[in-house]
N, C-alpha and C. Protein backbone atom coordinates (compact mmCIF):
# COMPACT_ATOMS: atom_id res chain seq x y z
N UNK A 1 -22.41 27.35 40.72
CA UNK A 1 -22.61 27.92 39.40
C UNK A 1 -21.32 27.86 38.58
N UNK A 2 -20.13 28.31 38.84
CA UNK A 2 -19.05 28.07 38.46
C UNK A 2 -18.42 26.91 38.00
N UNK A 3 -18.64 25.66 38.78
CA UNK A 3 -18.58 24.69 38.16
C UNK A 3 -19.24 24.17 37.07
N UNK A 4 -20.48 24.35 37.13
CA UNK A 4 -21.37 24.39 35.96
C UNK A 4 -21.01 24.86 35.02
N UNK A 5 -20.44 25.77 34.94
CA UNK A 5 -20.08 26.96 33.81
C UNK A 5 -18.63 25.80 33.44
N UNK A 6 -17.66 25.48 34.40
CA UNK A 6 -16.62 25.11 33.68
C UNK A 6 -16.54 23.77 33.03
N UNK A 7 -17.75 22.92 33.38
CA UNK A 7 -18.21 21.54 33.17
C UNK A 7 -18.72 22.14 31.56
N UNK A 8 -19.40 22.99 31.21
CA UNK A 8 -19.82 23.37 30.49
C UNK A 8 -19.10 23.53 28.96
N UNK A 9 -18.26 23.93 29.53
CA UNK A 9 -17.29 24.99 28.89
C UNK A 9 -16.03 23.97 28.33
N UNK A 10 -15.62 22.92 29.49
CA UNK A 10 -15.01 21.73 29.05
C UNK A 10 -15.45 20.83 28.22
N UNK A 11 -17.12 20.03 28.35
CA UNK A 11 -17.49 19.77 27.56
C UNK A 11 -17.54 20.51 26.23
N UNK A 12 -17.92 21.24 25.57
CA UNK A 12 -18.14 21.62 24.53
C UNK A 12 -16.64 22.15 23.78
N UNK A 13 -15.75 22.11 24.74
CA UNK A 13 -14.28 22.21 23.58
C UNK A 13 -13.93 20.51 23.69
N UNK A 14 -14.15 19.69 24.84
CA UNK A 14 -13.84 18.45 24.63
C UNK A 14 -14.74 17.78 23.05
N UNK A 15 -15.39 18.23 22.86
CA UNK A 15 -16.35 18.17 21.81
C UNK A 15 -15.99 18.56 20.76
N UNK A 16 -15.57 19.53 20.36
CA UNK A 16 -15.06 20.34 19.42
C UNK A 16 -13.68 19.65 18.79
N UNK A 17 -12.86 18.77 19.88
CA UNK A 17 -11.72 18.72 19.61
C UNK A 17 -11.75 17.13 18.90
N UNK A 18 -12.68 16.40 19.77
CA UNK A 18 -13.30 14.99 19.13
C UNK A 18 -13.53 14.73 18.06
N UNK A 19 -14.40 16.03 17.71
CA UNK A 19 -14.84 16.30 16.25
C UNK A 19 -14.12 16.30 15.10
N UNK A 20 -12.87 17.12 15.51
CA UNK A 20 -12.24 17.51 14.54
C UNK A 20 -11.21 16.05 14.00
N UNK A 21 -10.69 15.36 15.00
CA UNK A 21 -10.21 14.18 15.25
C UNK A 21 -10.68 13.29 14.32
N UNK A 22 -12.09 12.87 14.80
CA UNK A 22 -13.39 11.76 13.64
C UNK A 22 -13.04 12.65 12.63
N UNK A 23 -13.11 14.03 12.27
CA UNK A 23 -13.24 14.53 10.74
C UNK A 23 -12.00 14.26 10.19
N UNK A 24 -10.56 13.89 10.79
CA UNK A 24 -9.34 13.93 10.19
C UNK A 24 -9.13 12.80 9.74
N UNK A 25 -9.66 11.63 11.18
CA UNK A 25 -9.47 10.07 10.50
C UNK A 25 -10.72 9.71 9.31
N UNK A 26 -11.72 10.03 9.47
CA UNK A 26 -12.45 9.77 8.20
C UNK A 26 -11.89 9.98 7.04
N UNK A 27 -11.28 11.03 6.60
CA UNK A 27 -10.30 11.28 5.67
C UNK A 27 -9.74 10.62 5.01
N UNK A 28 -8.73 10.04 6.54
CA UNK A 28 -7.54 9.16 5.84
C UNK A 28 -8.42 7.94 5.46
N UNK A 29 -9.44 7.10 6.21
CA UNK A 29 -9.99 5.77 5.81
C UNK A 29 -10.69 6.04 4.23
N UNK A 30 -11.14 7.27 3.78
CA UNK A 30 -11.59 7.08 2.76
C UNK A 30 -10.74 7.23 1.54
N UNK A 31 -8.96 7.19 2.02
CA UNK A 31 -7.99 7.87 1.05
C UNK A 31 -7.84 5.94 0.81
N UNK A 32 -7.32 5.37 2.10
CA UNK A 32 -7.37 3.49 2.30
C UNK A 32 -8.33 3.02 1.16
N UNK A 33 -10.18 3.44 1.83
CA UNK A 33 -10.94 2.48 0.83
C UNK A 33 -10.94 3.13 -0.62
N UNK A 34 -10.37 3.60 -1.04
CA UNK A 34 -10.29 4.64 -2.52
C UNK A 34 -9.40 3.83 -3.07
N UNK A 35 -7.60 3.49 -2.69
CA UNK A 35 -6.92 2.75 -2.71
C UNK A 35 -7.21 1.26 -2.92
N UNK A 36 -7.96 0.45 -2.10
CA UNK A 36 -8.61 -0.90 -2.07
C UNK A 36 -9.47 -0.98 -3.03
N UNK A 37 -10.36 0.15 -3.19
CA UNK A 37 -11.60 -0.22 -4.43
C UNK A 37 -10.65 -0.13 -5.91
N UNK A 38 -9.60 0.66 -6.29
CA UNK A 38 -8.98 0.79 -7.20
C UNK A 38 -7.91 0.01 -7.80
N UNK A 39 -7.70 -1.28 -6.88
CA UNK A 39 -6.98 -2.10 -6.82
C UNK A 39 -7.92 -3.27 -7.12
N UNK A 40 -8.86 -3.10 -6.45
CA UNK A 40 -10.34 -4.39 -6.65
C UNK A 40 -10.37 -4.20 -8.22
N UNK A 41 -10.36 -2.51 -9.06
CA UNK A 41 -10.35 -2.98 -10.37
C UNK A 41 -9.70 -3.38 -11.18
N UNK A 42 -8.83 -3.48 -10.53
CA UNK A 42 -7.37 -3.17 -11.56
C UNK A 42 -7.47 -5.28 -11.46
N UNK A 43 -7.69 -5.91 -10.36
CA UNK A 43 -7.70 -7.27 -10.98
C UNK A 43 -8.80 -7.70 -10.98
N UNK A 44 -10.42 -6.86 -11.76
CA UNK A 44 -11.11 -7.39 -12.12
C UNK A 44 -10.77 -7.18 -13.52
N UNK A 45 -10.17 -6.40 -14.13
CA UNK A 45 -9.54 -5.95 -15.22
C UNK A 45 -8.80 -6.85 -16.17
N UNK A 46 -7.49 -7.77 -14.74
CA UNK A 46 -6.74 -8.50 -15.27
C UNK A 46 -7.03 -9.65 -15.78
N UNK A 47 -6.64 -10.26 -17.02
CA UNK A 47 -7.13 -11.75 -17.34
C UNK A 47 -6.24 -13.07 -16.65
N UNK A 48 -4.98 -12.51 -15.25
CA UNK A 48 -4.56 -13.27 -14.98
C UNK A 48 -5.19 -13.07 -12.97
N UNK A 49 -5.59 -14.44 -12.34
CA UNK A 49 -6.03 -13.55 -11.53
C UNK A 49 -4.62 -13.56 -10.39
N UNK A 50 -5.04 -13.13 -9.14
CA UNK A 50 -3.91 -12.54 -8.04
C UNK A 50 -3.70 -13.94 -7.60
N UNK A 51 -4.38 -15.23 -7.77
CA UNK A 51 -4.00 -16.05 -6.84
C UNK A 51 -3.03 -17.06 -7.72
N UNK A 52 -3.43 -16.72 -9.38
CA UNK A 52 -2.25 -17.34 -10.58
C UNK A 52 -1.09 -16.76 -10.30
N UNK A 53 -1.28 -15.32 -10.35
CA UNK A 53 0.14 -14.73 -10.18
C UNK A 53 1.15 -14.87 -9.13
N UNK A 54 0.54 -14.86 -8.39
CA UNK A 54 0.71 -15.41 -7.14
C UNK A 54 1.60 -16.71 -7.09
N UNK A 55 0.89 -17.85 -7.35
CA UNK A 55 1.69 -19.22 -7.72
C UNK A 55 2.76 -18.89 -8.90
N UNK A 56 2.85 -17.98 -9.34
CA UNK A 56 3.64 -18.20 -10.98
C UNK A 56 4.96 -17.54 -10.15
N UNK A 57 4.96 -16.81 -9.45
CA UNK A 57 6.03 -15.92 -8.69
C UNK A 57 6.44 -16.46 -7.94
N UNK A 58 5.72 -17.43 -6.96
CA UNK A 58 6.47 -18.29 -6.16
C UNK A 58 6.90 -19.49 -6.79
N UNK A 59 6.52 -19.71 -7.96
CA UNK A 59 7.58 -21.02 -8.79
C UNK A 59 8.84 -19.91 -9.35
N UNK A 60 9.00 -18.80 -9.47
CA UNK A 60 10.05 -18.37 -9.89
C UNK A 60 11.26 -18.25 -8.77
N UNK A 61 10.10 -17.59 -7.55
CA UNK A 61 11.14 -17.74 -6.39
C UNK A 61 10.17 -18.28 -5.62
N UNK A 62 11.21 -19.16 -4.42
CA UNK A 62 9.98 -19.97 -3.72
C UNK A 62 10.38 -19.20 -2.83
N UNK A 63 9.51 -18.92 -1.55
CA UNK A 63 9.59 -18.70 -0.30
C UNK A 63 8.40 -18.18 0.32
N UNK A 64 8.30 -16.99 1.41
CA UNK A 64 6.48 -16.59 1.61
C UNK A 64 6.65 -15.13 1.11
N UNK A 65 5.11 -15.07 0.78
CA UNK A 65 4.93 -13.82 0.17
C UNK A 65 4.16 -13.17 1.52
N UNK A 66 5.22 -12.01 1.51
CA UNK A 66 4.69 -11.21 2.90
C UNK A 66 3.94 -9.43 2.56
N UNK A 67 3.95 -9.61 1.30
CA UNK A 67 3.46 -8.22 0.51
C UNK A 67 3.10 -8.20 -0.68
N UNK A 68 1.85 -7.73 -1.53
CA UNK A 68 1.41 -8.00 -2.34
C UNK A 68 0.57 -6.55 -2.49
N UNK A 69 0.80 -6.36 -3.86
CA UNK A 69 -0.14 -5.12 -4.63
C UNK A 69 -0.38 -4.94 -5.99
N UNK A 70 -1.65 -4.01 -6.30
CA UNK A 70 -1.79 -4.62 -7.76
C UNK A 70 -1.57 -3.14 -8.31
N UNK A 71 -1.08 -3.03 -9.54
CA UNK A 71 -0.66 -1.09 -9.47
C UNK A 71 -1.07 -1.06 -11.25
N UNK A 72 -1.09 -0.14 -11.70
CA UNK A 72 -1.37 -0.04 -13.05
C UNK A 72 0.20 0.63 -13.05
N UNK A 73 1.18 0.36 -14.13
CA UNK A 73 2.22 0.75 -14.53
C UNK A 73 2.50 0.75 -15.88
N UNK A 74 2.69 2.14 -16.72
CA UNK A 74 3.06 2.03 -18.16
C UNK A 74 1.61 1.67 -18.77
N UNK A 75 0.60 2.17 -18.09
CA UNK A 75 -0.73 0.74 -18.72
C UNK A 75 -0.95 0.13 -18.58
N UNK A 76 0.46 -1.16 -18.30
CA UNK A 76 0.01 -2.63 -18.00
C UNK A 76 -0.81 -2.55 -16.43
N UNK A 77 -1.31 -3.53 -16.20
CA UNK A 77 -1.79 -3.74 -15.21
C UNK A 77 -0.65 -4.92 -14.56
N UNK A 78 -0.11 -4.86 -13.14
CA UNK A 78 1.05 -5.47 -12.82
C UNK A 78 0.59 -6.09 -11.29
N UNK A 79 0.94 -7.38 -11.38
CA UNK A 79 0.85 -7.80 -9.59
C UNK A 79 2.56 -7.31 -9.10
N UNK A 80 2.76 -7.21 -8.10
CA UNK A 80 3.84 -7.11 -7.35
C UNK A 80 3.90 -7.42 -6.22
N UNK A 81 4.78 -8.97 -6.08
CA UNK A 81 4.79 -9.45 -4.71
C UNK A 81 6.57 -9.32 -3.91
N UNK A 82 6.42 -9.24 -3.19
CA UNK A 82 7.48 -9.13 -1.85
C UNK A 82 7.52 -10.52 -1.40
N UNK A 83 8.19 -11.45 -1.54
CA UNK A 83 8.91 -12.70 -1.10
C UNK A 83 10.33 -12.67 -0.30
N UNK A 84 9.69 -13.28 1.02
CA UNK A 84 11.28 -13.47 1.45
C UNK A 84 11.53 -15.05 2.13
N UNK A 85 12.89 -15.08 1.33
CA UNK A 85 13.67 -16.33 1.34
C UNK A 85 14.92 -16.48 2.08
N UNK A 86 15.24 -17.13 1.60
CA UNK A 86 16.70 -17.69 3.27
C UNK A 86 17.35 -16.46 2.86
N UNK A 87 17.92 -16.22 1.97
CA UNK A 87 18.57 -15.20 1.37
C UNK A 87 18.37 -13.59 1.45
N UNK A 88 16.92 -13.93 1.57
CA UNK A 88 17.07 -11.90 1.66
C UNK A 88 14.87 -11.79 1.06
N UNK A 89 15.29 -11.02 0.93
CA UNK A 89 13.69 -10.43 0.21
C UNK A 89 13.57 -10.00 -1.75
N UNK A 90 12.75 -11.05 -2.23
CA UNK A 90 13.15 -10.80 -3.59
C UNK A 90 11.12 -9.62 -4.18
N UNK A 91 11.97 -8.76 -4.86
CA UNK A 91 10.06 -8.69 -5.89
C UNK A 91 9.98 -9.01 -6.60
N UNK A 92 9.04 -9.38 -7.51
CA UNK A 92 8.73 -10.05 -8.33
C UNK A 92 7.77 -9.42 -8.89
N UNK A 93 7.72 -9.10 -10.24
CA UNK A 93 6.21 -8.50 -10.85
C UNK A 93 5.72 -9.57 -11.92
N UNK A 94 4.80 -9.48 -11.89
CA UNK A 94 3.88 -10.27 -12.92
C UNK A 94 2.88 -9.42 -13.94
N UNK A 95 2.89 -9.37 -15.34
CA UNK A 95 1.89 -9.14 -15.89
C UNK A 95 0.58 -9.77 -15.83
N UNK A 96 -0.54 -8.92 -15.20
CA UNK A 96 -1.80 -9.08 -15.04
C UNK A 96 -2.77 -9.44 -16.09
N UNK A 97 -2.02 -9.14 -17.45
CA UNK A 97 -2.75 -9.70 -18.50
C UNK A 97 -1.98 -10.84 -19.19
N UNK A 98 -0.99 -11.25 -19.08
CA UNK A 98 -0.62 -12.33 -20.09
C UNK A 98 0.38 -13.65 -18.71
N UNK A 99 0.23 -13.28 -17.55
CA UNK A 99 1.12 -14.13 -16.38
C UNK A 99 2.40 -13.71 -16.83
N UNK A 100 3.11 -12.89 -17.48
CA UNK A 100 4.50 -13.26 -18.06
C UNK A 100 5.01 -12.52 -16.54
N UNK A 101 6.37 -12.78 -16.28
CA UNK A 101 6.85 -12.28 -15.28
C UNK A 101 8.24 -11.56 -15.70
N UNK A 102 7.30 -9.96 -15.35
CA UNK A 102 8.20 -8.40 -15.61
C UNK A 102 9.72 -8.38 -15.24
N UNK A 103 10.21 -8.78 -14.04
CA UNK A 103 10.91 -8.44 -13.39
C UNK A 103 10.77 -9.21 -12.30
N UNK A 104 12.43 -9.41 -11.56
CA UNK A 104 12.60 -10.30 -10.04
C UNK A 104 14.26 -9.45 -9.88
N UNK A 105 13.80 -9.13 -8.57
CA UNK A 105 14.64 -8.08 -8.62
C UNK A 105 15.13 -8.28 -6.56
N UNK A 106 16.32 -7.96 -6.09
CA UNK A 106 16.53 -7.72 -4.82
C UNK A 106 15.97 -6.92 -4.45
N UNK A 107 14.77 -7.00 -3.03
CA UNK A 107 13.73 -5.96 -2.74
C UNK A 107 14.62 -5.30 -1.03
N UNK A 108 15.57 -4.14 -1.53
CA UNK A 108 16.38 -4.22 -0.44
C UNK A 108 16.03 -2.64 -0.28
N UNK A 109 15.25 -2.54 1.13
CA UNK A 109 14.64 -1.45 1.58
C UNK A 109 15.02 -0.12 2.12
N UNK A 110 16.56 -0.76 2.23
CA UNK A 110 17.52 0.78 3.12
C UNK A 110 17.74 1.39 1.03
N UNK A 111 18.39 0.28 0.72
CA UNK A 111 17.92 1.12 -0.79
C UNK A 111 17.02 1.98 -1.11
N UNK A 112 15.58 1.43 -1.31
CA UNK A 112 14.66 2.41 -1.93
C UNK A 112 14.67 3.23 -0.64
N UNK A 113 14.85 3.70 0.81
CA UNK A 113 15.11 4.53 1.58
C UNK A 113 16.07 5.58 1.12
N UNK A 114 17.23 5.14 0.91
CA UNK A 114 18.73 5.93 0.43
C UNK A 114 18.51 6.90 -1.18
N UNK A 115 17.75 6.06 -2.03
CA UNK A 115 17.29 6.30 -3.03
C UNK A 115 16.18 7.49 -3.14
N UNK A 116 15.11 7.26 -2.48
CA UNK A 116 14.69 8.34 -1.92
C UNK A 116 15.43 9.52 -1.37
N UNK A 117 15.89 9.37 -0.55
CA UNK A 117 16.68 10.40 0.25
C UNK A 117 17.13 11.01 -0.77
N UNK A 118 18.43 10.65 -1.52
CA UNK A 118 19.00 11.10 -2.61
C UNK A 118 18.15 12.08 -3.51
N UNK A 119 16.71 11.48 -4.14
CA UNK A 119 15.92 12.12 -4.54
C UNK A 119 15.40 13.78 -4.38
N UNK A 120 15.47 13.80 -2.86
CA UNK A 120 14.82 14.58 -1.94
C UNK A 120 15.66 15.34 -2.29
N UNK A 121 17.07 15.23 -1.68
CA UNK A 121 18.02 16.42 -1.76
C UNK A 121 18.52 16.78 -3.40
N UNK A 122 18.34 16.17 -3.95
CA UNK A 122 19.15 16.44 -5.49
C UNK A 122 17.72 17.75 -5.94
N UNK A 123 16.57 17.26 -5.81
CA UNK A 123 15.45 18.03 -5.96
C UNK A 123 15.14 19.47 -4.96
N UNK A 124 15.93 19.72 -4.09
CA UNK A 124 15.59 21.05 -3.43
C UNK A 124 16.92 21.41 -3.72
């Protein structure tokens, strides 16, 4: 009987705890596809598409593009790719409505880290 009881008793918090687990990651996947669908509009939006911008950024800088996102900024609608070359890692933004290209800039990551940081503490 006792075992029964503790088979019991295990199951139903092993259960409980599962639960709560699936309820936490569902969460986050629907914070992901919220992110992805809002990005799907932002370059159905644009009159330039991701795969122009795309080529227009790598004729500015050549190398591979290992990161890519589409963000609404100021209004504009903006591609932003992450290229890295012999040299280092460059970004590159592109206007989503006219191809013009925003900015190419050193994409140097202990920076926006340090920069942050800085942030953090100047603000508390």
């Amino acid at each position: 009987m006792n075992l029964k009881k503790t088979l019991i008793i295990g199951g139903t918090a092993l259960g409980l705890v599962g639960g709560a687990f699936l309820y936490q990651g569902s969460d986050g996947m629907e914070n992901v596809l919220a992110s992805n669908n809002n990005e799907s509009k932002l370059i159905e939006e644009a009159k330039v598409s991701e795969a122009e911008a795309e080529k227009i950024a790598l004729e500015e800088v050549s190398g591979e593009v290992i990161e890519k996102e589409v963000e609404k900024e100021d209004g504009k609608i903006v591609y932003e790719f992450d290229i890295k070359t012999d040299a280092g890692e460059k970004e590159v933004e592109i206007d989503g409505m006219s191809g013009d290209i925003i900015q190419v800039e050193d994409d140097d990551e202990e920076d926006d880290d340090k920069h942050e940081e800085e942030e953090s503490v100047t603000q508390q």
